[in-house]
N, C-alpha and C. Protein backbone atom coordinates (compact mmCIF):
# COMPACT_ATOMS: atom_id res chain seq x y z
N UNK A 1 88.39 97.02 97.54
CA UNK A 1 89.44 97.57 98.38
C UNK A 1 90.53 96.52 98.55
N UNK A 2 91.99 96.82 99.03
CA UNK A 2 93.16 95.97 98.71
C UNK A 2 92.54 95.56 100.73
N UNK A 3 92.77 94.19 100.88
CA UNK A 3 92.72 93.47 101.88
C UNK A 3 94.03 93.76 102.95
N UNK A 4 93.98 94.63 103.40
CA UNK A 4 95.47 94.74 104.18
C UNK A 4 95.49 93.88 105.38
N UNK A 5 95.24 93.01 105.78
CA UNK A 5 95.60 91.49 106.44
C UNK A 5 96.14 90.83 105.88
N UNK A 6 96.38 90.89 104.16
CA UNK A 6 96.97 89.90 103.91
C UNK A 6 98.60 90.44 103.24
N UNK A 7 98.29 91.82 103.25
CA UNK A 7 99.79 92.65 103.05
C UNK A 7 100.79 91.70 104.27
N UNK A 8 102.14 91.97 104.11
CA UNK A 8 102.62 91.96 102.15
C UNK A 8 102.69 90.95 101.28
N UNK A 9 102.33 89.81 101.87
CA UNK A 9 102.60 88.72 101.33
C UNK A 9 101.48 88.61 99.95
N UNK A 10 100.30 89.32 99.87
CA UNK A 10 99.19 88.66 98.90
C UNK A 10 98.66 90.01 98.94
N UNK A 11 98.38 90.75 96.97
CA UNK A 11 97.76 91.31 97.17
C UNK A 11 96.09 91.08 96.93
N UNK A 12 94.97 91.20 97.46
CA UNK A 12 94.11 90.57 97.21
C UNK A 12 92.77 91.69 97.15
N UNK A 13 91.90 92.21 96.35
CA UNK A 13 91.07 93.18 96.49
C UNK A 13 89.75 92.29 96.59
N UNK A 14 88.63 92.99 98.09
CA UNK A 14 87.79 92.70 97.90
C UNK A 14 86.53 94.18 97.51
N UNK A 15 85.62 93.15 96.60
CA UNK A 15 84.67 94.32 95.92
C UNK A 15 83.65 94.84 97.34
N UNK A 16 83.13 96.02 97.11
CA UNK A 16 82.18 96.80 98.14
C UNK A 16 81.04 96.66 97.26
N UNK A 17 80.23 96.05 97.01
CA UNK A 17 79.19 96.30 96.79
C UNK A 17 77.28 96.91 97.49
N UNK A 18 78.01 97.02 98.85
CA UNK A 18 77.01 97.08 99.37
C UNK A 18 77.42 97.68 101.42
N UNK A 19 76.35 97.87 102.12
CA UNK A 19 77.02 98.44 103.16
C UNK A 19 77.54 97.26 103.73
N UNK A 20 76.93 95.74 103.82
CA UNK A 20 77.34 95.27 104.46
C UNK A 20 78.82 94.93 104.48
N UNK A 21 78.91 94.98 103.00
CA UNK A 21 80.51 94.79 102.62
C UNK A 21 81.63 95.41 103.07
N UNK A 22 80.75 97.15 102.90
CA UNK A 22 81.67 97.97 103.65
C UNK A 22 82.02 97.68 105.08
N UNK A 23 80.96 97.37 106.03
CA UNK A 23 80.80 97.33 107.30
C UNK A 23 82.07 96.24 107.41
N UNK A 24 81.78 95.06 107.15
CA UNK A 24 82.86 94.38 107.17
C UNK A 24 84.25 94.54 107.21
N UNK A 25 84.43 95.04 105.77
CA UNK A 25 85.99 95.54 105.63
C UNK A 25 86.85 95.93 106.67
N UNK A 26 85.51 96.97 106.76
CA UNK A 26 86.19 98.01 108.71
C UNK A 26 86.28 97.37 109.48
N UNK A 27 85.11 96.48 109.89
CA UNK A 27 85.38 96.26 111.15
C UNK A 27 86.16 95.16 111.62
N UNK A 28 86.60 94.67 109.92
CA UNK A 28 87.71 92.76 110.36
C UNK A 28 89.16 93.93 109.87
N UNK A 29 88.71 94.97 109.89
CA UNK A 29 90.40 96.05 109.60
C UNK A 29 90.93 95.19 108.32
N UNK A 30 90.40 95.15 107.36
CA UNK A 30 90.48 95.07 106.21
C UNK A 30 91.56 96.22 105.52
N UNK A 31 90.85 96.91 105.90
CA UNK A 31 90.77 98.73 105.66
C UNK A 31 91.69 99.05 106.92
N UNK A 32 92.28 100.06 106.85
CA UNK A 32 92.68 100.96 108.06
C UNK A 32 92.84 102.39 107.88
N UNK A 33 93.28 103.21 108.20
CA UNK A 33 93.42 104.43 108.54
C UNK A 33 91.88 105.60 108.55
N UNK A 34 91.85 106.38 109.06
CA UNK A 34 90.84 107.48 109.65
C UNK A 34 90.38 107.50 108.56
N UNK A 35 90.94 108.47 107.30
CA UNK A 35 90.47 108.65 105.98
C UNK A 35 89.84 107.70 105.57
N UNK A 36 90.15 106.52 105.16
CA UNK A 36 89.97 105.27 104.21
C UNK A 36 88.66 105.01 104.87
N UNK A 37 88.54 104.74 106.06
CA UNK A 37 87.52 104.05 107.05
C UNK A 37 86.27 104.84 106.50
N UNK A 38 86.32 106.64 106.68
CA UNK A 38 85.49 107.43 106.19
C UNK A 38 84.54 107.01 104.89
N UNK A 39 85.80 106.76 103.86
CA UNK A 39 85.62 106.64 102.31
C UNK A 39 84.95 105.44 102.05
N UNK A 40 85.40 104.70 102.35
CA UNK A 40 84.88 102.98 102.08
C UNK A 40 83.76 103.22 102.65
N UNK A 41 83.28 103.78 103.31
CA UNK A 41 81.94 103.91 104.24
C UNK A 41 81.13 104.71 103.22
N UNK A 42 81.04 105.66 102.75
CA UNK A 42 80.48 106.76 101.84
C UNK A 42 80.09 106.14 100.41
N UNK A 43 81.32 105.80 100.37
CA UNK A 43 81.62 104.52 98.71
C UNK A 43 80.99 103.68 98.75
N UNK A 44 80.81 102.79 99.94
CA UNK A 44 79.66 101.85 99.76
C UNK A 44 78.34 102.15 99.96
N UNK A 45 78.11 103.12 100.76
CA UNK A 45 76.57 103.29 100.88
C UNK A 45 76.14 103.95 99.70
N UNK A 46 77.57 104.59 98.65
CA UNK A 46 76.39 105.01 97.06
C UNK A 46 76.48 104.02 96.00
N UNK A 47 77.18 103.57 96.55
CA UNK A 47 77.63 102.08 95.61
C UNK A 47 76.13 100.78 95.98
N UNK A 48 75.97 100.74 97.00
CA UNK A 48 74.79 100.21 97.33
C UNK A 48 73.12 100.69 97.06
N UNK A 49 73.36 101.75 97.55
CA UNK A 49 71.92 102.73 96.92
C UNK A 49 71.59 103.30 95.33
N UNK A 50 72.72 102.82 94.22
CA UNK A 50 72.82 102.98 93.40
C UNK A 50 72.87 101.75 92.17
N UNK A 51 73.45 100.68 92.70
CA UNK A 51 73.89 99.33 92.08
C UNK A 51 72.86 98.40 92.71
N UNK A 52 72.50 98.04 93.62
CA UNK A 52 72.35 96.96 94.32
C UNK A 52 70.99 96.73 94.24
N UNK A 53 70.88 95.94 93.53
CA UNK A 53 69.03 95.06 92.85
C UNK A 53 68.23 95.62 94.37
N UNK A 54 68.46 94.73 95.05
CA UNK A 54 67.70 94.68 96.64
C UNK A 54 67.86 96.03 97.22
N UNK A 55 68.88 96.45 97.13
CA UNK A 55 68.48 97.97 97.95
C UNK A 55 67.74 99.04 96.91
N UNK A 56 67.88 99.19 95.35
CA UNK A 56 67.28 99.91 94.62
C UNK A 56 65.32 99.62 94.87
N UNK A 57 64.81 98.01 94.51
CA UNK A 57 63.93 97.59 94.94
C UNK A 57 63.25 98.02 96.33
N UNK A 58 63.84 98.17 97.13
CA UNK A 58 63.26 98.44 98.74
C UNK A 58 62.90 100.17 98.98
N UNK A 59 64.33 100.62 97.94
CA UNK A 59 63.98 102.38 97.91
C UNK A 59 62.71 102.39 96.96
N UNK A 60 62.35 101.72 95.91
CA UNK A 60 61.03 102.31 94.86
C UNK A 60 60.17 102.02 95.72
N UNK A 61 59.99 101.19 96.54
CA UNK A 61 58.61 100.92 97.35
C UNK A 61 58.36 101.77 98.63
N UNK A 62 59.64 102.57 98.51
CA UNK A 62 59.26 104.16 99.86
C UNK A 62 58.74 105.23 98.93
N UNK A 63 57.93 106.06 100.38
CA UNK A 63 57.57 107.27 99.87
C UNK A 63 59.06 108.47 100.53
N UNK A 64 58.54 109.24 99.96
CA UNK A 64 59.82 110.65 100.33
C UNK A 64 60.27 110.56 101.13
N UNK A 65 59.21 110.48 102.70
CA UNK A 65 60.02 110.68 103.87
C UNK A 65 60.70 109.47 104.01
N UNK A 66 60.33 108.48 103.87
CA UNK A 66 60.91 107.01 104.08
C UNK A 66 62.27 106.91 103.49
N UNK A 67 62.23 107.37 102.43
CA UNK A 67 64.08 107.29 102.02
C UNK A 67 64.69 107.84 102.78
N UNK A 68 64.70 108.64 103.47
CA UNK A 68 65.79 110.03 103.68
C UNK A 68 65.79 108.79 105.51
N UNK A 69 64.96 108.38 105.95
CA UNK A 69 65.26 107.26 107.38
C UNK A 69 65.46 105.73 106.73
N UNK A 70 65.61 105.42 105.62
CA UNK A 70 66.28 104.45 105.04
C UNK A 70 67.86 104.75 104.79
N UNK A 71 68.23 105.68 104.11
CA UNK A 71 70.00 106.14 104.15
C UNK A 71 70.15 106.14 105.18
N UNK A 72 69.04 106.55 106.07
CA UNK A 72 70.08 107.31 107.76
C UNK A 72 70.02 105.94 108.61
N UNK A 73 69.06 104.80 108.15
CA UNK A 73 69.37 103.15 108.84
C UNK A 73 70.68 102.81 108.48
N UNK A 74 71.01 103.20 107.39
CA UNK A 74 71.87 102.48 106.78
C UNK A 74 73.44 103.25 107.50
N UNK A 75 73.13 104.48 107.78
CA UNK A 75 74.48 105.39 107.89
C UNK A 75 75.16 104.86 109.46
N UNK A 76 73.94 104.75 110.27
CA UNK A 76 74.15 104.22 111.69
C UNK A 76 74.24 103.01 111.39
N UNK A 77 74.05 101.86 110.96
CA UNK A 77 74.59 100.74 110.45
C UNK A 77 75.96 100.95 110.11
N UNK A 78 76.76 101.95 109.43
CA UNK A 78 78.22 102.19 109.07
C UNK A 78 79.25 102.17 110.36
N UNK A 79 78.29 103.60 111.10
CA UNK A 79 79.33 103.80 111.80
C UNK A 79 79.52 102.50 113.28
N UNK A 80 78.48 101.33 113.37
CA UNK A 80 78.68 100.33 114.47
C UNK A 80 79.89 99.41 114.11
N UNK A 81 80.54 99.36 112.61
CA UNK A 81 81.98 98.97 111.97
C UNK A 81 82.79 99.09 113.19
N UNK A 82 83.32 100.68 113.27
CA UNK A 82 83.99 101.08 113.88
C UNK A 82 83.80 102.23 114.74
N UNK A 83 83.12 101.70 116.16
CA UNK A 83 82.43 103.18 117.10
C UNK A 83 83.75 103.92 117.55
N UNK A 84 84.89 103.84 117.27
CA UNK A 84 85.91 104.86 117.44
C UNK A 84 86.23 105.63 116.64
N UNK A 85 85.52 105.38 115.15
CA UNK A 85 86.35 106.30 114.16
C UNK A 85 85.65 107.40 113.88
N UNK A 86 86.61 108.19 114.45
CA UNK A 86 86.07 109.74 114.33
C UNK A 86 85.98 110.24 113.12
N UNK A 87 86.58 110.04 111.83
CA UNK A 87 86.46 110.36 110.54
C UNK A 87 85.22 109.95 110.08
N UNK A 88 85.04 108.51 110.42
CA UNK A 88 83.43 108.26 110.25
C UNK A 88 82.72 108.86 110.50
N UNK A 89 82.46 109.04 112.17
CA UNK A 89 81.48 109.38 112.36
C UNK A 89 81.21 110.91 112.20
N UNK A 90 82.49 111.82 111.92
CA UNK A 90 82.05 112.89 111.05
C UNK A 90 81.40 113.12 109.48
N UNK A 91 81.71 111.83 109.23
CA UNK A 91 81.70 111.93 107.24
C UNK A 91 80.23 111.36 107.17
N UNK A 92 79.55 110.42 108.55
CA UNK A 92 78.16 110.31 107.89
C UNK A 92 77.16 111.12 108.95
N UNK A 93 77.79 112.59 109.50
CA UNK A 93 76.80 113.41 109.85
C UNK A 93 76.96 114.32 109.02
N UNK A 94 78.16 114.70 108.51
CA UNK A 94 78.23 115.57 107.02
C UNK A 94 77.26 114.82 106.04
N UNK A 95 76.95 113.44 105.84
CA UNK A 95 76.27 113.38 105.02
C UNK A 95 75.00 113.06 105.44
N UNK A 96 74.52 113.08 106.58
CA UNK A 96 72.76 112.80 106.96
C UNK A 96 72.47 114.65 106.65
N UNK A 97 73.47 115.62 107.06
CA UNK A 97 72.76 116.57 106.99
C UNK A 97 72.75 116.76 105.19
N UNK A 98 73.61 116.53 104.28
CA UNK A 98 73.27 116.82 102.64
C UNK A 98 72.53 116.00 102.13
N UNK A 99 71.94 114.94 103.56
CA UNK A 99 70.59 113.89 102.16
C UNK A 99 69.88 114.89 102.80
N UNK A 100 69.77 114.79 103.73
CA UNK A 100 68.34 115.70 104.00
C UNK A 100 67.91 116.92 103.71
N UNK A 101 69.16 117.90 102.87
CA UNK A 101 68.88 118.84 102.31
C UNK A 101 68.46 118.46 100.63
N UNK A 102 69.61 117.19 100.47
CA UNK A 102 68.76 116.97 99.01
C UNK A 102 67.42 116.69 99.01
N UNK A 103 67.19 115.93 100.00
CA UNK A 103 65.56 115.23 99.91
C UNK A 103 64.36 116.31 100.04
N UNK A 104 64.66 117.80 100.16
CA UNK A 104 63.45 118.44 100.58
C UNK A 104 63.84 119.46 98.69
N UNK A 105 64.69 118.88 98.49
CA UNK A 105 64.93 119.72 96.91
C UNK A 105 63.50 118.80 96.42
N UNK A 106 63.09 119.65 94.89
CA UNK A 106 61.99 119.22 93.93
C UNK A 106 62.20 118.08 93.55
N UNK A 107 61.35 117.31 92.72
CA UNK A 107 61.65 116.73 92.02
C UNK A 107 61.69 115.37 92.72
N UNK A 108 61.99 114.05 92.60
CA UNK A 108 62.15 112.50 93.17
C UNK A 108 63.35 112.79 94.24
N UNK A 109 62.69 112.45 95.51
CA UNK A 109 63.90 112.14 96.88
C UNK A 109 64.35 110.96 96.71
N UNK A 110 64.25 110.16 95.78
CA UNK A 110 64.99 109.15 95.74
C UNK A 110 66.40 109.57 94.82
N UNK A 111 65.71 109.99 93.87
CA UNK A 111 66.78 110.49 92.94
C UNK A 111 67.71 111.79 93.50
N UNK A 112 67.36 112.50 94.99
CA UNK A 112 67.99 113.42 94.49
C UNK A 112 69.51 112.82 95.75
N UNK A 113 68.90 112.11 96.75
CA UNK A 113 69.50 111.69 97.89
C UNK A 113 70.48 110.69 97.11
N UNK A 114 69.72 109.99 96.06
CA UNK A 114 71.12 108.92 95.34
C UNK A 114 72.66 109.64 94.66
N UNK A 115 71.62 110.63 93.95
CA UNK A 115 72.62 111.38 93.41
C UNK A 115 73.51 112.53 93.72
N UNK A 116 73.04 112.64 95.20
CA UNK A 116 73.85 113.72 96.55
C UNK A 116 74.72 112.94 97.08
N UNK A 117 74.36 111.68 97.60
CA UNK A 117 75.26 110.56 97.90
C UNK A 117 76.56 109.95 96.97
N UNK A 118 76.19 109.60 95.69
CA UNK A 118 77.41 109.74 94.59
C UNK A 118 78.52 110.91 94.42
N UNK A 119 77.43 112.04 94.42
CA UNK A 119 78.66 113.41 94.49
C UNK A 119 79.22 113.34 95.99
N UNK A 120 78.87 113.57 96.09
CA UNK A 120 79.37 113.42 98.06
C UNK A 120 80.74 112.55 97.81
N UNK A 121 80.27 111.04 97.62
CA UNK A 121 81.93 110.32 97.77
C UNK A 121 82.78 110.95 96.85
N UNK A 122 82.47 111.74 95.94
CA UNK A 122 83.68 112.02 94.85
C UNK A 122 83.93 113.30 95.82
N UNK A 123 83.37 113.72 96.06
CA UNK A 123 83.84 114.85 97.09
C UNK A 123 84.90 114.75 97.59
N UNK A 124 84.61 113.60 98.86
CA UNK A 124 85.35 112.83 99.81
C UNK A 124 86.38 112.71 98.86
N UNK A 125 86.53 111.57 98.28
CA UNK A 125 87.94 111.47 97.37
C UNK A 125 88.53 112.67 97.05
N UNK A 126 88.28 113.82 96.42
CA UNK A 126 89.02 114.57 96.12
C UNK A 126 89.55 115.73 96.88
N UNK A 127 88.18 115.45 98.14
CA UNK A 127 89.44 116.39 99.22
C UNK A 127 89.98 116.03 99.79
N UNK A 128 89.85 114.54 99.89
CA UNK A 128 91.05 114.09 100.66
C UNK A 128 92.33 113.91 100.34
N UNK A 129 92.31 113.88 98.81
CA UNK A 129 93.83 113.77 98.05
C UNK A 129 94.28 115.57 98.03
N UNK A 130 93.11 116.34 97.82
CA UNK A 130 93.57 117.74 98.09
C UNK A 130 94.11 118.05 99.57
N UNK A 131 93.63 118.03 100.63
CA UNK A 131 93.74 118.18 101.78
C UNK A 131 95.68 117.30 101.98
N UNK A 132 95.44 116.34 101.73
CA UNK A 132 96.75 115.25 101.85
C UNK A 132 98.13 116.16 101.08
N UNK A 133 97.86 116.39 99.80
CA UNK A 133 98.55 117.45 99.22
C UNK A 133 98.45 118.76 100.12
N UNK A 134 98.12 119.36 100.66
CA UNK A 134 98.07 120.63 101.13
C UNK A 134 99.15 120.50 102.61
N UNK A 135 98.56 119.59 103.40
CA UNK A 135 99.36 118.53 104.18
C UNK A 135 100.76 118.10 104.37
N UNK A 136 101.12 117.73 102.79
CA UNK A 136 101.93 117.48 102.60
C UNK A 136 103.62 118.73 102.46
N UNK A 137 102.74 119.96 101.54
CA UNK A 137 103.43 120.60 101.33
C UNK A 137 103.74 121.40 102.28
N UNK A 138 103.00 121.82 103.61
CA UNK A 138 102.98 122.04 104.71
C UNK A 138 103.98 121.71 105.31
N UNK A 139 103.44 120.19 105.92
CA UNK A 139 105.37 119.45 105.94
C UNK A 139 106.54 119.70 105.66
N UNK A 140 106.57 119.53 104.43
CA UNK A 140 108.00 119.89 103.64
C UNK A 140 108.17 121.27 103.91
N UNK A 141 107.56 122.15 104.08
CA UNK A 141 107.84 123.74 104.23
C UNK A 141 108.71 123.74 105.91
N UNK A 142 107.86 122.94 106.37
CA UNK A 142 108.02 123.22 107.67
C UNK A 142 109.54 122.20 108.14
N UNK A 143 109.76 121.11 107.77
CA UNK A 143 110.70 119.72 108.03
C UNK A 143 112.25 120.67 107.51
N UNK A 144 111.74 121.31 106.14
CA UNK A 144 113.38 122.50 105.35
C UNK A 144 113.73 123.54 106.52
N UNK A 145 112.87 124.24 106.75
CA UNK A 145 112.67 125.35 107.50
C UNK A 145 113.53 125.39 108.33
N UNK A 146 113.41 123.88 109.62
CA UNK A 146 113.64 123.99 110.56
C UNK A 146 115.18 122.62 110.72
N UNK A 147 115.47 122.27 109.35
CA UNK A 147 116.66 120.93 109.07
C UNK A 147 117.41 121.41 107.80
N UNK A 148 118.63 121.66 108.45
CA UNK A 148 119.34 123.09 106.92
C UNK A 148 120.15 121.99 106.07
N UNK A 149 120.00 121.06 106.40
CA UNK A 149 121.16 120.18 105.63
C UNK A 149 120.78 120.44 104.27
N UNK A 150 121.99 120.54 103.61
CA UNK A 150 122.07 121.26 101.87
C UNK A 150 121.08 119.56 101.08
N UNK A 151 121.60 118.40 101.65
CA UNK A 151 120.63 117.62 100.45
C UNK A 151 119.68 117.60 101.12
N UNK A 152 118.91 117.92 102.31
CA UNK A 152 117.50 117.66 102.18
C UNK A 152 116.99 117.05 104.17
N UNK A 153 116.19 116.06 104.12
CA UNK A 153 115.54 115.61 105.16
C UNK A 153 116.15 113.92 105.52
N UNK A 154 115.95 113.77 106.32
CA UNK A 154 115.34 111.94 106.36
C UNK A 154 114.34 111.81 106.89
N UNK A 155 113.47 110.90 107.01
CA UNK A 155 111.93 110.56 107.18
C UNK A 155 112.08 109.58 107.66
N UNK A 156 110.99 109.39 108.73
CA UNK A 156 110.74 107.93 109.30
C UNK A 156 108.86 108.29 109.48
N UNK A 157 108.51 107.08 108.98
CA UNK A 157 106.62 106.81 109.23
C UNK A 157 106.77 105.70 110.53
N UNK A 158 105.75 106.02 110.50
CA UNK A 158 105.08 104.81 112.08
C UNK A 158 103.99 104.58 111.31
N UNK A 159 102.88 103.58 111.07
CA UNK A 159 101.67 103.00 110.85
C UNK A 159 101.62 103.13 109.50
N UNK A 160 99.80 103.13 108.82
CA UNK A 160 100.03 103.05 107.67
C UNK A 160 100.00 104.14 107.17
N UNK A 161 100.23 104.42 105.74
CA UNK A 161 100.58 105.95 104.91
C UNK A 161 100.11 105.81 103.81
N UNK A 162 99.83 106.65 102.89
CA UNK A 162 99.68 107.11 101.44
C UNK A 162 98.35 106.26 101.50
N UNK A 163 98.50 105.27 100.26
CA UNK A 163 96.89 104.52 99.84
C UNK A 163 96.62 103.64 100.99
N UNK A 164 97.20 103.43 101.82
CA UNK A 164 96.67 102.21 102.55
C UNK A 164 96.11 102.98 103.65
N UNK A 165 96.18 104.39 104.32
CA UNK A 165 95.22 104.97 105.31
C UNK A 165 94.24 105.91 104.07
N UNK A 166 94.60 106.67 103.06
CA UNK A 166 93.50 107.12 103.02
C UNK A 166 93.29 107.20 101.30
N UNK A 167 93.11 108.26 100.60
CA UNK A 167 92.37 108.24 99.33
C UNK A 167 93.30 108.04 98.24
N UNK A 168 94.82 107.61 98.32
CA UNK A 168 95.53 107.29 97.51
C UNK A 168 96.72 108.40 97.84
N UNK A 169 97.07 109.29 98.57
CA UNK A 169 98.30 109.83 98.55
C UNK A 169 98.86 110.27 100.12
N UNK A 170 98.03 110.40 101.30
CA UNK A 170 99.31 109.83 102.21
C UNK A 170 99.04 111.86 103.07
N UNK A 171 99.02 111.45 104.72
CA UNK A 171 99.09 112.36 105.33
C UNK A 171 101.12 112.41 105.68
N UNK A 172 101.30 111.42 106.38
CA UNK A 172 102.55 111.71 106.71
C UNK A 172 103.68 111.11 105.36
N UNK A 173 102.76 110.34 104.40
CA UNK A 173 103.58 110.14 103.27
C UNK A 173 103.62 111.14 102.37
N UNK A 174 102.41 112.02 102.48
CA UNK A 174 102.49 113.16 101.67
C UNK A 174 103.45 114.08 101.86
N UNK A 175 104.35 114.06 103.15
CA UNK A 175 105.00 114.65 103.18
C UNK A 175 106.38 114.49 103.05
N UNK A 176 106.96 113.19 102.68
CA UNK A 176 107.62 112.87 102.14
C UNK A 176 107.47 112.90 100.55
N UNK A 177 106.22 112.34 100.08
CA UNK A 177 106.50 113.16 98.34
C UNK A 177 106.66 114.21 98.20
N UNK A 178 106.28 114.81 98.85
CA UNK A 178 106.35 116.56 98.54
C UNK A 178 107.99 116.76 98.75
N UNK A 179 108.52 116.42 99.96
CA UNK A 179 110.31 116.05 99.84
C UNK A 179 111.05 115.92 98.70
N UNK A 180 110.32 114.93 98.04
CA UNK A 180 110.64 113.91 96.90
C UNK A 180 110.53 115.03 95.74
N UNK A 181 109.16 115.22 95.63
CA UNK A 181 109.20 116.25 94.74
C UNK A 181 110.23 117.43 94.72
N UNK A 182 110.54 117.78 95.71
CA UNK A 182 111.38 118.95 95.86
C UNK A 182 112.81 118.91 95.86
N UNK A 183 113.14 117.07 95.27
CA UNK A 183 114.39 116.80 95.22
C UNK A 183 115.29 117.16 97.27
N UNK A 184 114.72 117.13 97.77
CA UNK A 184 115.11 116.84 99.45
C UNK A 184 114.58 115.68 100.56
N UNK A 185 114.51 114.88 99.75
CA UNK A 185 114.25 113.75 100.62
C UNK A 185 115.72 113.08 100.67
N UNK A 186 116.29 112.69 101.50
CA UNK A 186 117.50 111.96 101.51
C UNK A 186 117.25 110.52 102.13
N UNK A 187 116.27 110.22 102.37
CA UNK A 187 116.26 108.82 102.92
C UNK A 187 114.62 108.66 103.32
N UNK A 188 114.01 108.01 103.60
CA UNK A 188 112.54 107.19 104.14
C UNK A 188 112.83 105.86 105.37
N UNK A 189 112.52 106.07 106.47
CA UNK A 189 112.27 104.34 106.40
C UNK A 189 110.94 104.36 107.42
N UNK A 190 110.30 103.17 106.82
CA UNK A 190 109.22 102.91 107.66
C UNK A 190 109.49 101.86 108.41
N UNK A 191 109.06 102.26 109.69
CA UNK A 191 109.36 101.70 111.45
C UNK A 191 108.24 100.51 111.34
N UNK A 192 107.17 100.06 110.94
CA UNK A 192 106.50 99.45 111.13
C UNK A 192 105.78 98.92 110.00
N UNK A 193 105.83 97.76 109.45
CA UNK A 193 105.73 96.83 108.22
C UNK A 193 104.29 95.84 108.86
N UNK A 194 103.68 95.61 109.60
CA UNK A 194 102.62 95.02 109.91
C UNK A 194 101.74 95.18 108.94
N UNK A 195 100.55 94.05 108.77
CA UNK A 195 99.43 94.76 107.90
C UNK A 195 98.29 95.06 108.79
């Protein structure tokens, strides 16, 4: 993930390999916005349960039920990052309830909770860039609608936008691309440059 403490001066990515990594990120605000906080959280716990020597090792030596309260140590471990973030703490009760539906599927609960957990974050990623787009165009429907000027809008953001709150395209920035796209954006400025 890009280190946003050290924006703008340095761009600097640190790797997630694991929850603790994630945990970190969040909670030294590495990371910021609702979305992102969610994602990096999801991303690392399949990135960890999937990659990580020591956590793969600790899952072969559980039986069934034991995995499915091993993810869920790990999920409440996520959300103590950040006990305000409500995106979190929705995105890992959306996902205690789909391990635990994977884990009662046939077949290895290790395998099926790893591989519910992987789909899951691609999930996350792609509805969040869907949702952001949907968002976006919303906006722009609504910003024309109600601002008749023949070239278009001006825009002003407050905090962070596009990739730096969430999955790469932006709730209130989305609605300026969608502007953009529509050839009616007449200006941008962002009020607040902090990292």
């Amino acid at each position: 993930v890009l280190d946003q403490l050290l924006l703008p001066h340095e761009s600097t990515y640190i790797p997630i390999l694991d929850v603790k990594a994630a945990w970190t990120v969040i909670r030294s605000m590495q990371i910021r916005g609702a979305p992102l906080i969610a994602i990096v959280a999801v991303l690392g716990l399949a990135v960890d349960l999937s990659t990580n020597d020591e956590t793969v090792k600790e899952l072969d030596g559980l039986n069934d039920d034991d995995v499915v309260e091993y993810v869920a140590k790990k999920m409440e471990y996520l959300k103590t990052s950040r006990p305000t973030a409500v995106n979190l703490f929705n995105a890992m009760e959306e996902l205690d309830n789909i391990v635990r539906e994977a884990a009662g599927k046939d077949g290895s609960t290790r395998e099926n909770v790893v591989t519910t957990i992987m789909k899951h974050a691609q999930l996350m990623l792609d509805r969040d860039v869907s949702d952001n787009k949907a968002i976006g165009a919303f906006g722009a429907d609504d910003l024309l609608e109600r601002h008749t000027h023949p070239d278009g809008v001006r825009v002003v953001t407050i905090c962070n936008t596009g990739s730096l709150a969430t999955a790469g395209w932006g709730t209130a920035l989305g609605v300026a691309r969608e502007l953009q796209r529509r050839g009616k954006l007449r200006s941008i400025a962002a009020l607040e440059t902090r990292p």
